[in-house]
PDB file of N, CA and C in Angstrom:
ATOM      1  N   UNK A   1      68.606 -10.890 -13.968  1.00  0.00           N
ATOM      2  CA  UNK A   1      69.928 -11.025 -13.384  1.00  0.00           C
ATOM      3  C   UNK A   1      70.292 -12.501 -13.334  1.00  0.00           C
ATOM      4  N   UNK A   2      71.480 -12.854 -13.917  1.00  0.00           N
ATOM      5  CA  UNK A   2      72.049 -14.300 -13.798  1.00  0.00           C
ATOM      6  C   UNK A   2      72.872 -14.590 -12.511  1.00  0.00           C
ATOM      7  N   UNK A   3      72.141 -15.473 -11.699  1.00  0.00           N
ATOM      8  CA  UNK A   3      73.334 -15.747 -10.235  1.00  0.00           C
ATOM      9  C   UNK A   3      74.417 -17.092 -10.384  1.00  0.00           C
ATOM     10  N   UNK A   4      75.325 -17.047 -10.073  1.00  0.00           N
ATOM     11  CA  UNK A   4      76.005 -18.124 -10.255  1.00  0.00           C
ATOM     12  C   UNK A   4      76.476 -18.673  -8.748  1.00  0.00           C
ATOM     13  N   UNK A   5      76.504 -19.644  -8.807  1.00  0.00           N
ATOM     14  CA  UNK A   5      76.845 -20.800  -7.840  1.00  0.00           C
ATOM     15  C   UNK A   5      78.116 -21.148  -7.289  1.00  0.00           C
ATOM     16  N   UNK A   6      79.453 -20.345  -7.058  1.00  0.00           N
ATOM     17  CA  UNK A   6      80.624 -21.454  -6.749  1.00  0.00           C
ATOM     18  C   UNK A   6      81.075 -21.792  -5.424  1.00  0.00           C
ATOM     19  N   UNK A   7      81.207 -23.131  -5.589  1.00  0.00           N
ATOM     20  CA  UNK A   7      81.522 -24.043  -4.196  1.00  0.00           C
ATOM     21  C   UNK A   7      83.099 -23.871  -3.816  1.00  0.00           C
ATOM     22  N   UNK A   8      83.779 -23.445  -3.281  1.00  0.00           N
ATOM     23  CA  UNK A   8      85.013 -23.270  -3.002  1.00  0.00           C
ATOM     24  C   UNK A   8      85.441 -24.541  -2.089  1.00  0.00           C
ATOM     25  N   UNK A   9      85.900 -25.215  -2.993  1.00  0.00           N
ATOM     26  CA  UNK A   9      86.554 -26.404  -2.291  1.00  0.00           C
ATOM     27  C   UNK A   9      88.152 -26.821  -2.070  1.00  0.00           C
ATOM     28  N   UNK A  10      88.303 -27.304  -1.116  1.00  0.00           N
ATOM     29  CA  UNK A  10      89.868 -27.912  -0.829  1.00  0.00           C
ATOM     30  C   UNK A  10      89.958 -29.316  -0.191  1.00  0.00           C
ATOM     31  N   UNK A  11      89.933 -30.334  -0.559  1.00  0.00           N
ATOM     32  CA  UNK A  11      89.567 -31.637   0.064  1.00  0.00           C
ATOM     33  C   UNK A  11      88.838 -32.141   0.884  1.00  0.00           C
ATOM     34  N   UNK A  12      87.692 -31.676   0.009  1.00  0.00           N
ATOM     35  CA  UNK A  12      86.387 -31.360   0.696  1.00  0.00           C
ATOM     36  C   UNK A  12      85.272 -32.356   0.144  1.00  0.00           C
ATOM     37  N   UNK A  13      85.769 -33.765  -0.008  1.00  0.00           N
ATOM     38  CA  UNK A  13      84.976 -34.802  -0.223  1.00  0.00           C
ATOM     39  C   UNK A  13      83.749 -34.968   0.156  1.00  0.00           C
ATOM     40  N   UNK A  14      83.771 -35.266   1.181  1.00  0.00           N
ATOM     41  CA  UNK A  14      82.777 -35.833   2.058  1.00  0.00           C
ATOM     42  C   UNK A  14      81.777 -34.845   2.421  1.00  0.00           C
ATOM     43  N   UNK A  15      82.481 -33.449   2.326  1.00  0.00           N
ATOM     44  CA  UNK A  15      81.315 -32.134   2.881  1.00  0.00           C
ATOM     45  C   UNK A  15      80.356 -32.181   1.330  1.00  0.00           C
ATOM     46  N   UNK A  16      81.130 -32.423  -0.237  1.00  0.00           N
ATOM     47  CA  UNK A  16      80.834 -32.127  -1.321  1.00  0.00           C
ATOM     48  C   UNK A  16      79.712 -33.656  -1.194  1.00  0.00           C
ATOM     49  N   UNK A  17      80.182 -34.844  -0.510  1.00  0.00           N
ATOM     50  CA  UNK A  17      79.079 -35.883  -1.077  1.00  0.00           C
ATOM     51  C   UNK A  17      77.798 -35.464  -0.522  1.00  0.00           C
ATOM     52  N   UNK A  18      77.938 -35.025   0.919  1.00  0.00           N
ATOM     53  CA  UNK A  18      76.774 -34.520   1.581  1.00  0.00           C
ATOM     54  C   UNK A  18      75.957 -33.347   1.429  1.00  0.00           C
ATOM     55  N   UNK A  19      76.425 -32.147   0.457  1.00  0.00           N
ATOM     56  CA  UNK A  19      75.847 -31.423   0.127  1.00  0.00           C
ATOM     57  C   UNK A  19      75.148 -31.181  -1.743  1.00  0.00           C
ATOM     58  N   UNK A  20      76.267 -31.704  -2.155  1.00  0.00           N
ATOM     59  CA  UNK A  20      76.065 -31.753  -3.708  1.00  0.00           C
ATOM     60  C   UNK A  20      74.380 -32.233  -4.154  1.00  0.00           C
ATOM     61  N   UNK A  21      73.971 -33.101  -3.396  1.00  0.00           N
ATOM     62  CA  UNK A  21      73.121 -33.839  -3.790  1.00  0.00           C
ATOM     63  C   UNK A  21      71.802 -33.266  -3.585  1.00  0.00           C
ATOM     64  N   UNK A  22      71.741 -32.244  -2.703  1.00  0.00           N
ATOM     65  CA  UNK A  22      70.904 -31.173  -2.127  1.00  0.00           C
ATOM     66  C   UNK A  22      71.083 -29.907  -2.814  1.00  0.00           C
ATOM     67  N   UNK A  23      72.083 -29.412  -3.299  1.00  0.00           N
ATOM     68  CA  UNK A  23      72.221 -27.824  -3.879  1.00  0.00           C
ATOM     69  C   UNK A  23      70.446 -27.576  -4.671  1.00  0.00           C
ATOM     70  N   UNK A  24      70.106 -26.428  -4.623  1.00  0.00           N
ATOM     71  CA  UNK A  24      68.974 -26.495  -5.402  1.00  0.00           C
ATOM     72  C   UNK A  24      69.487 -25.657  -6.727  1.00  0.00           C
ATOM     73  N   UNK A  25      69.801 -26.273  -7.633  1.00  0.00           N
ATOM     74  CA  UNK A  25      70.194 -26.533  -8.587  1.00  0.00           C
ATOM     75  C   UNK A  25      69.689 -25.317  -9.322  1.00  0.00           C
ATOM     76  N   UNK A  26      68.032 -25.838  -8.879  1.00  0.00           N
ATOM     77  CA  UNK A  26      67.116 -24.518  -9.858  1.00  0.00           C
ATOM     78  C   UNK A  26      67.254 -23.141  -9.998  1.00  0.00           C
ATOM     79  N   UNK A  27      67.977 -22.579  -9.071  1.00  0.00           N
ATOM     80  CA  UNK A  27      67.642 -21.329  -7.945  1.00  0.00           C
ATOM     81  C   UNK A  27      69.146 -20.459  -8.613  1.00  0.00           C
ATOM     82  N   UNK A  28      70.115 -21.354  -9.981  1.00  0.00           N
ATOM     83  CA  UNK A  28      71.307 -20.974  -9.828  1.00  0.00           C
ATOM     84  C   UNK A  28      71.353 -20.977 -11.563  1.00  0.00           C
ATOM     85  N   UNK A  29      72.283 -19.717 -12.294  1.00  0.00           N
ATOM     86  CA  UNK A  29      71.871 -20.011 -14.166  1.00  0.00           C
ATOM     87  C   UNK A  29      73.038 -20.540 -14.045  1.00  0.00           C
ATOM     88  N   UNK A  30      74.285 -20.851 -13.229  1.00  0.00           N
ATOM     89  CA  UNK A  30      75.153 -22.107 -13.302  1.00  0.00           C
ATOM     90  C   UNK A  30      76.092 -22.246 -11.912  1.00  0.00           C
ATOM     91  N   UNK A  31      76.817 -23.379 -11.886  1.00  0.00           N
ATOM     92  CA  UNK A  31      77.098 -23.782 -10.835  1.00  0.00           C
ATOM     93  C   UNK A  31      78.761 -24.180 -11.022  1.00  0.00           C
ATOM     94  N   UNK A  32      79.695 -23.836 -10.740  1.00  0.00           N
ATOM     95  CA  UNK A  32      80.890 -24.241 -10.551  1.00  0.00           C
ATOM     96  C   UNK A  32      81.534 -24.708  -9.250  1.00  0.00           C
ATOM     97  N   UNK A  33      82.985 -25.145  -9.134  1.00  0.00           N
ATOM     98  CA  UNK A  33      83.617 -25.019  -8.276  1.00  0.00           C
ATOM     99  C   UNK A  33      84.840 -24.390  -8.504  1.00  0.00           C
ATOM    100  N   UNK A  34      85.486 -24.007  -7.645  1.00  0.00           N
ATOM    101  CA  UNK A  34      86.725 -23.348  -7.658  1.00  0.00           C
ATOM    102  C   UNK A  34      87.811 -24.460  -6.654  1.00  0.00           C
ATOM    103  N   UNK A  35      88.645 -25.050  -7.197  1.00  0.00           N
ATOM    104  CA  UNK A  35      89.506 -26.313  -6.270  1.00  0.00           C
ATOM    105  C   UNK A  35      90.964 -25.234  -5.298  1.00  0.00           C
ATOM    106  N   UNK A  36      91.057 -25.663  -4.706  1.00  0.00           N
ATOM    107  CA  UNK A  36      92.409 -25.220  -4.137  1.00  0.00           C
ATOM    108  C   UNK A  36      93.574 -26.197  -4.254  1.00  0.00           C
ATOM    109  N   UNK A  37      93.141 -27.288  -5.063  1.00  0.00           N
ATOM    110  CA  UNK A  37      93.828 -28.368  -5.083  1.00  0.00           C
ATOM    111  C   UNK A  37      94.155 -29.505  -4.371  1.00  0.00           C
ATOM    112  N   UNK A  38      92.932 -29.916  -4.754  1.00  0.00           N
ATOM    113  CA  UNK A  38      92.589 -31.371  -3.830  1.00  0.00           C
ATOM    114  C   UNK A  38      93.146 -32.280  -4.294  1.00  0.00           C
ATOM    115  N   UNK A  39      93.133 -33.475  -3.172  1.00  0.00           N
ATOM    116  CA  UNK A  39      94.514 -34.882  -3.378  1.00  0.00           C
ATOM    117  C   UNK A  39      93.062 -36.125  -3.262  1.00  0.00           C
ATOM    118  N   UNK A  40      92.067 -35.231  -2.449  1.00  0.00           N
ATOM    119  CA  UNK A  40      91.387 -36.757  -2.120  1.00  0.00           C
ATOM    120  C   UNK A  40      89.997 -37.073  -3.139  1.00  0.00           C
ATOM    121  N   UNK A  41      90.339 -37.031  -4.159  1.00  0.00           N
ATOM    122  CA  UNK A  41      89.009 -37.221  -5.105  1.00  0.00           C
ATOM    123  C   UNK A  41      87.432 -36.090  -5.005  1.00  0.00           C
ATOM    124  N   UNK A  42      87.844 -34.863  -4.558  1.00  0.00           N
ATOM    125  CA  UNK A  42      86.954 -33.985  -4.757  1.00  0.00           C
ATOM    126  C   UNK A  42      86.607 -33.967  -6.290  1.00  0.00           C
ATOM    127  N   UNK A  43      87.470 -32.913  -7.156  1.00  0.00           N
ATOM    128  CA  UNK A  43      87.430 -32.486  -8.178  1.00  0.00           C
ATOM    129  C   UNK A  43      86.909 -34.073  -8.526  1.00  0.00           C
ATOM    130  N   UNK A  44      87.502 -34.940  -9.061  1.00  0.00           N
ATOM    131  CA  UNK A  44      86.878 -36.258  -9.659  1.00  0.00           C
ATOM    132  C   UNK A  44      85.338 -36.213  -9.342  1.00  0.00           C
ATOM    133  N   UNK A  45      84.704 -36.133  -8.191  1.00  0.00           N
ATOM    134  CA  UNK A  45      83.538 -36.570  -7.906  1.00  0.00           C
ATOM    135  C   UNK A  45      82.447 -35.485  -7.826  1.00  0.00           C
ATOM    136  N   UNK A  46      83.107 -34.000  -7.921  1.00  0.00           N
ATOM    137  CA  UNK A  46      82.035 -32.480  -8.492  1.00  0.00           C
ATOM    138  C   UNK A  46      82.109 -33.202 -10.084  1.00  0.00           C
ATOM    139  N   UNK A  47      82.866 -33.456 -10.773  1.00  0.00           N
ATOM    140  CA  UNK A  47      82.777 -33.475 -12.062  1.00  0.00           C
ATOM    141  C   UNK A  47      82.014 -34.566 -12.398  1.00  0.00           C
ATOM    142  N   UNK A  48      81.797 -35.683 -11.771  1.00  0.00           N
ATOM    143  CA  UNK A  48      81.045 -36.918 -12.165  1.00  0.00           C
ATOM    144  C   UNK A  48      79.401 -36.215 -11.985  1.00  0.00           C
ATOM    145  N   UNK A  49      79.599 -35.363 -10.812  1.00  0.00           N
ATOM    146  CA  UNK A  49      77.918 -34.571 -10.974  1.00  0.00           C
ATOM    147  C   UNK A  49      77.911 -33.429 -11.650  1.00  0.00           C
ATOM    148  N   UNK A  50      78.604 -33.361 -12.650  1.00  0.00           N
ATOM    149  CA  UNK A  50      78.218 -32.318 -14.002  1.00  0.00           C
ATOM    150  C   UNK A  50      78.745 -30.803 -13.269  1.00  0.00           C
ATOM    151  N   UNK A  51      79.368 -30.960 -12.516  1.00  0.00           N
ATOM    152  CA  UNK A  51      79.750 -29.421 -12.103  1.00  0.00           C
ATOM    153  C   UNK A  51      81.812 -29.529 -12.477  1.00  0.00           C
ATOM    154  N   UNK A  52      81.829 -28.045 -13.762  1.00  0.00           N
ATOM    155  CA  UNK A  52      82.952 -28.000 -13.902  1.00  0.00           C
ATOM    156  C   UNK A  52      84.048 -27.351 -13.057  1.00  0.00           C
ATOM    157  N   UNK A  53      85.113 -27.738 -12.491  1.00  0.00           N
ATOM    158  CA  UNK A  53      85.912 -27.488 -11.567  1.00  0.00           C
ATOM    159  C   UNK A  53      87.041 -26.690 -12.493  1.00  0.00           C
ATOM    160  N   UNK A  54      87.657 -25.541 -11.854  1.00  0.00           N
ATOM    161  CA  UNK A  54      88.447 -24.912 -11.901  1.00  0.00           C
ATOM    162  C   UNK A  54      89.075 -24.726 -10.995  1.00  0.00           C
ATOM    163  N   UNK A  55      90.672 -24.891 -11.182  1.00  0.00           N
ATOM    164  CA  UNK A  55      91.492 -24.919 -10.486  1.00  0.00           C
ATOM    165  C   UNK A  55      91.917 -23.732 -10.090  1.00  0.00           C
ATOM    166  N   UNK A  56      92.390 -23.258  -8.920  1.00  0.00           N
ATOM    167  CA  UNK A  56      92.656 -21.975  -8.587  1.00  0.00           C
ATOM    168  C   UNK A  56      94.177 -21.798  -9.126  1.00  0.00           C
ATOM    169  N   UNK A  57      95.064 -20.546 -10.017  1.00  0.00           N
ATOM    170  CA  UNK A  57      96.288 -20.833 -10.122  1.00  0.00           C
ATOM    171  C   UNK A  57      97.158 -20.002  -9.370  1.00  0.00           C
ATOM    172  N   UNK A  58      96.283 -19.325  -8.082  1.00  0.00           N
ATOM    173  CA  UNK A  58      97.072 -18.920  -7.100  1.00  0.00           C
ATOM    174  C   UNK A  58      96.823 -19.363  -5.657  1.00  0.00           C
ATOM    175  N   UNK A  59      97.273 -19.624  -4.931  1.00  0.00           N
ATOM    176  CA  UNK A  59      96.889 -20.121  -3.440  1.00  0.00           C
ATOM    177  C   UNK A  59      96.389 -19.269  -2.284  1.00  0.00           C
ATOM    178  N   UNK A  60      95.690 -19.837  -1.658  1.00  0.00           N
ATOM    179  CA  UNK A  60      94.983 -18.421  -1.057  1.00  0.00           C
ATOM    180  C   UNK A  60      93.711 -18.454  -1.178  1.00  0.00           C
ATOM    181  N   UNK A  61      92.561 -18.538   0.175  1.00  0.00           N
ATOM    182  CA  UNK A  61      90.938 -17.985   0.306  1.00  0.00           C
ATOM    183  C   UNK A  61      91.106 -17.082  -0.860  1.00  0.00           C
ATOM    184  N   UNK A  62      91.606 -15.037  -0.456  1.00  0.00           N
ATOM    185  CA  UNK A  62      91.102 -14.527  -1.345  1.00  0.00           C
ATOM    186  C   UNK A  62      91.658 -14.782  -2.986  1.00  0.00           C
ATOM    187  N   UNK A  63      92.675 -15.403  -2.854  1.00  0.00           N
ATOM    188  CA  UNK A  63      93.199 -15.657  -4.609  1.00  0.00           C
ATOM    189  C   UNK A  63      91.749 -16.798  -4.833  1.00  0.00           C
ATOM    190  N   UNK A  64      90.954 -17.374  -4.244  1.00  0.00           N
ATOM    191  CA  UNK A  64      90.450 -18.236  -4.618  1.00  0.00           C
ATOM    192  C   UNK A  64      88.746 -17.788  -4.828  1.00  0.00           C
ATOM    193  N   UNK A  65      88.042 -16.151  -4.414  1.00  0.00           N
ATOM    194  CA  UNK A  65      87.497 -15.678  -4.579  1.00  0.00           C
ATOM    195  C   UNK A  65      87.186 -14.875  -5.558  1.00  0.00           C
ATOM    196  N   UNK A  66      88.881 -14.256  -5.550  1.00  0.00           N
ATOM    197  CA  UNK A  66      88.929 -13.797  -6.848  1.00  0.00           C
ATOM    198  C   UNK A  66      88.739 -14.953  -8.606  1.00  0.00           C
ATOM    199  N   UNK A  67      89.026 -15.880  -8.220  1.00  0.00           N
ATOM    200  CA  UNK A  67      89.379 -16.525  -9.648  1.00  0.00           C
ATOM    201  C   UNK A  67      87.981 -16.945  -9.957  1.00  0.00           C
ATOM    202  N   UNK A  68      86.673 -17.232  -8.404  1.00  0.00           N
ATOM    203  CA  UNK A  68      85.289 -17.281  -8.822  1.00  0.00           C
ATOM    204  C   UNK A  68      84.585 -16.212  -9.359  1.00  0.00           C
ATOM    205  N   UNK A  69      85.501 -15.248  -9.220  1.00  0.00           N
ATOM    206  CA  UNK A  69      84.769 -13.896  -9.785  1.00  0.00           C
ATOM    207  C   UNK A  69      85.159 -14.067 -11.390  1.00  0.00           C
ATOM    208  N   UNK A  70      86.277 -13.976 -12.105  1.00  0.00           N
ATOM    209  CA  UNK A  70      86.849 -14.294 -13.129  1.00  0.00           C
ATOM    210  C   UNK A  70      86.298 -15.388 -13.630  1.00  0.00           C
ATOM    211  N   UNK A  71      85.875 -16.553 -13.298  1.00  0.00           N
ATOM    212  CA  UNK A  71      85.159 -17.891 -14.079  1.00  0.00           C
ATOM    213  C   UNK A  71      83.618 -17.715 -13.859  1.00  0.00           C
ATOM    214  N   UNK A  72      83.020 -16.562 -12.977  1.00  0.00           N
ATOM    215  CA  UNK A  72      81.527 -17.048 -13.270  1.00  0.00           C
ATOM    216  C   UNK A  72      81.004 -15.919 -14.140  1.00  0.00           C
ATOM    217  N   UNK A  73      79.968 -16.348 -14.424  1.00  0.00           N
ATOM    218  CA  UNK A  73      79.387 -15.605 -15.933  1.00  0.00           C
ATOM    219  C   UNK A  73      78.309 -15.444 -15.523  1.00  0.00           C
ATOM    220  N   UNK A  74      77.915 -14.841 -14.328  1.00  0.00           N
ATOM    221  CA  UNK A  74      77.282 -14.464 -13.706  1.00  0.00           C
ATOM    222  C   UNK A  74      76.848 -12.976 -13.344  1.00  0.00           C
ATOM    223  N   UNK A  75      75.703 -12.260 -13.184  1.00  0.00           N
ATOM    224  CA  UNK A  75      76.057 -10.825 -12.747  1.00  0.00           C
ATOM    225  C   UNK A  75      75.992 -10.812 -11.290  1.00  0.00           C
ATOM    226  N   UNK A  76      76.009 -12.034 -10.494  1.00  0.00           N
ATOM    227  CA  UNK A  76      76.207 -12.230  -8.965  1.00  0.00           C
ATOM    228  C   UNK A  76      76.866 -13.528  -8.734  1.00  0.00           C
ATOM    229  N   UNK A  77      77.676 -13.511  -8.209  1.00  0.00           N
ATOM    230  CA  UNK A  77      78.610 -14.785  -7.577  1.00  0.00           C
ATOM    231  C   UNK A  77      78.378 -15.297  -6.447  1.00  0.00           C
ATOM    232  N   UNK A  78      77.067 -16.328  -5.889  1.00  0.00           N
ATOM    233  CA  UNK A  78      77.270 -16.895  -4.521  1.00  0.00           C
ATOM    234  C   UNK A  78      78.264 -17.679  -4.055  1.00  0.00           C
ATOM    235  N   UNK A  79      79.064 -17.379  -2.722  1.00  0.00           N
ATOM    236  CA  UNK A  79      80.072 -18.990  -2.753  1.00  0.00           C
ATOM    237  C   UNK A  79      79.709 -19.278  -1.782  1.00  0.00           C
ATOM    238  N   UNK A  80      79.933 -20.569  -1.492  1.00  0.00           N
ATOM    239  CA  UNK A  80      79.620 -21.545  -0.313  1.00  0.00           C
ATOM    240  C   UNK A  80      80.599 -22.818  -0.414  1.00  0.00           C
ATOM    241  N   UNK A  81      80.629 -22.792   0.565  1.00  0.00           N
ATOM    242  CA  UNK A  81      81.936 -23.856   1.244  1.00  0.00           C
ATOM    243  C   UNK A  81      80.851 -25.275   1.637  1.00  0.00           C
ATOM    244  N   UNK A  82      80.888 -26.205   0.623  1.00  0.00           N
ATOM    245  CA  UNK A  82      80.883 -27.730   1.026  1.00  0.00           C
ATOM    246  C   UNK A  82      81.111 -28.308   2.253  1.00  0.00           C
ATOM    247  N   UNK A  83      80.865 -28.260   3.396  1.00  0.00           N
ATOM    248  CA  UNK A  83      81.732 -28.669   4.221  1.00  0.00           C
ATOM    249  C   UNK A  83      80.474 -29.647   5.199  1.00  0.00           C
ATOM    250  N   UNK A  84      79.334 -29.768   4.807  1.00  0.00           N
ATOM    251  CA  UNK A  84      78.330 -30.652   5.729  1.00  0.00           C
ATOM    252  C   UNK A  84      77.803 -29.858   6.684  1.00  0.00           C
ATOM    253  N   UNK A  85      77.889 -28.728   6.691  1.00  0.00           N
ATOM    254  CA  UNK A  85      77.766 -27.664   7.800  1.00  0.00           C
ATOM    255  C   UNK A  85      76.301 -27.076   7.941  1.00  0.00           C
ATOM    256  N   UNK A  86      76.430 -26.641   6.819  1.00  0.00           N
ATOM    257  CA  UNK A  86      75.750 -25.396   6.316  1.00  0.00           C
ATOM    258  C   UNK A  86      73.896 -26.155   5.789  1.00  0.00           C
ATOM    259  N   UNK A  87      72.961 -25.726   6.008  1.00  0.00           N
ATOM    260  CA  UNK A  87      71.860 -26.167   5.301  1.00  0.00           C
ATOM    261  C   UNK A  87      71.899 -25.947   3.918  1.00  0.00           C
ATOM    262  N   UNK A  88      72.298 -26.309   2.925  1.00  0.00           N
ATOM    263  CA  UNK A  88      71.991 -26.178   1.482  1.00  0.00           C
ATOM    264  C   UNK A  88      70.641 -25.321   1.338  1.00  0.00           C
ATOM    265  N   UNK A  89      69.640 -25.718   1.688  1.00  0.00           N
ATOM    266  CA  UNK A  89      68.129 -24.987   1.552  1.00  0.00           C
ATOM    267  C   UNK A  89      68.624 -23.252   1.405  1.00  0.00           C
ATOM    268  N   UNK A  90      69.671 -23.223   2.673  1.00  0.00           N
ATOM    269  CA  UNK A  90      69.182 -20.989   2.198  1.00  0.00           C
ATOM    270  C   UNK A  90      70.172 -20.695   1.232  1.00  0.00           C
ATOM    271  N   UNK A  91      70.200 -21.496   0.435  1.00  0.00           N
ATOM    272  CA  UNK A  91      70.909 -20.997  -0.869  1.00  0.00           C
ATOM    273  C   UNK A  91      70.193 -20.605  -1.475  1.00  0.00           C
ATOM    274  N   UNK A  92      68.412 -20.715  -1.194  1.00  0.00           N
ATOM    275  CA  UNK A  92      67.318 -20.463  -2.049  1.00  0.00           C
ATOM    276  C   UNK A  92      67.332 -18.958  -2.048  1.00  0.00           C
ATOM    277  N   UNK A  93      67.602 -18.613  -0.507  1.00  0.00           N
ATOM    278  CA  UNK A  93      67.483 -16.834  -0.466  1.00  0.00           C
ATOM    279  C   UNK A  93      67.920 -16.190  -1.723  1.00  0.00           C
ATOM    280  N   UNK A  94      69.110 -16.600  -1.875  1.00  0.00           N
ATOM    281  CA  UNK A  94      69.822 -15.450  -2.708  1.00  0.00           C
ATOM    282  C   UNK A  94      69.301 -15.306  -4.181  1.00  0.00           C
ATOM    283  N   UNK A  95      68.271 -16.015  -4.976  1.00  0.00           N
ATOM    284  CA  UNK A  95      67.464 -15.427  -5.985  1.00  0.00           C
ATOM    285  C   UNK A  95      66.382 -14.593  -5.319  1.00  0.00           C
TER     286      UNK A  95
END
């Protein structure tokens, strides 16, 4: 089974500098984001760490769930919200 990774972000800089760097990378056969359309250099700075951002082209949490379902190539979609919150580590659970 292939799990995929997407970070659902919305100007979510600072949650993305503090977590990005921790994702366990290994644990995932790829990793995206889904943007809601950020102003403050998110998308710029997921993409400088090799994760491709897709823009959501409807507005909206669930329009923005749905479009991770549609971009991952995955046969499971984890999402997780960037936000400095959350321990990165139990992302391990879900393989």
């Amino acid at each position: 089974m292939k799990i995929s990774l997407c970070l659902i972000v919305w100007n979510e800089l600072q949650g993305c500098q503090t977590d990005v760097p921790t994702l366990p990378r290994e644990e995932f056969d790829e990793i995206f984001a889904v943007d809601g359309g950020s102003t403050d250099g998110t998308v710029a700075y997921l993409e400088s760490c090799g994760i491709p951002v897709y823009r959501q082209p409807k507005r909206g949490l669930n329009a923005a769930y749905v479009h991770a379902d549609r971009m991952a190539a995955g046969d499971a979609v984890v999402v997780f919200f960037p936000k400095g919150t959350l321990p990165t580590g139990d992302l391990r659970k879900f393989r």
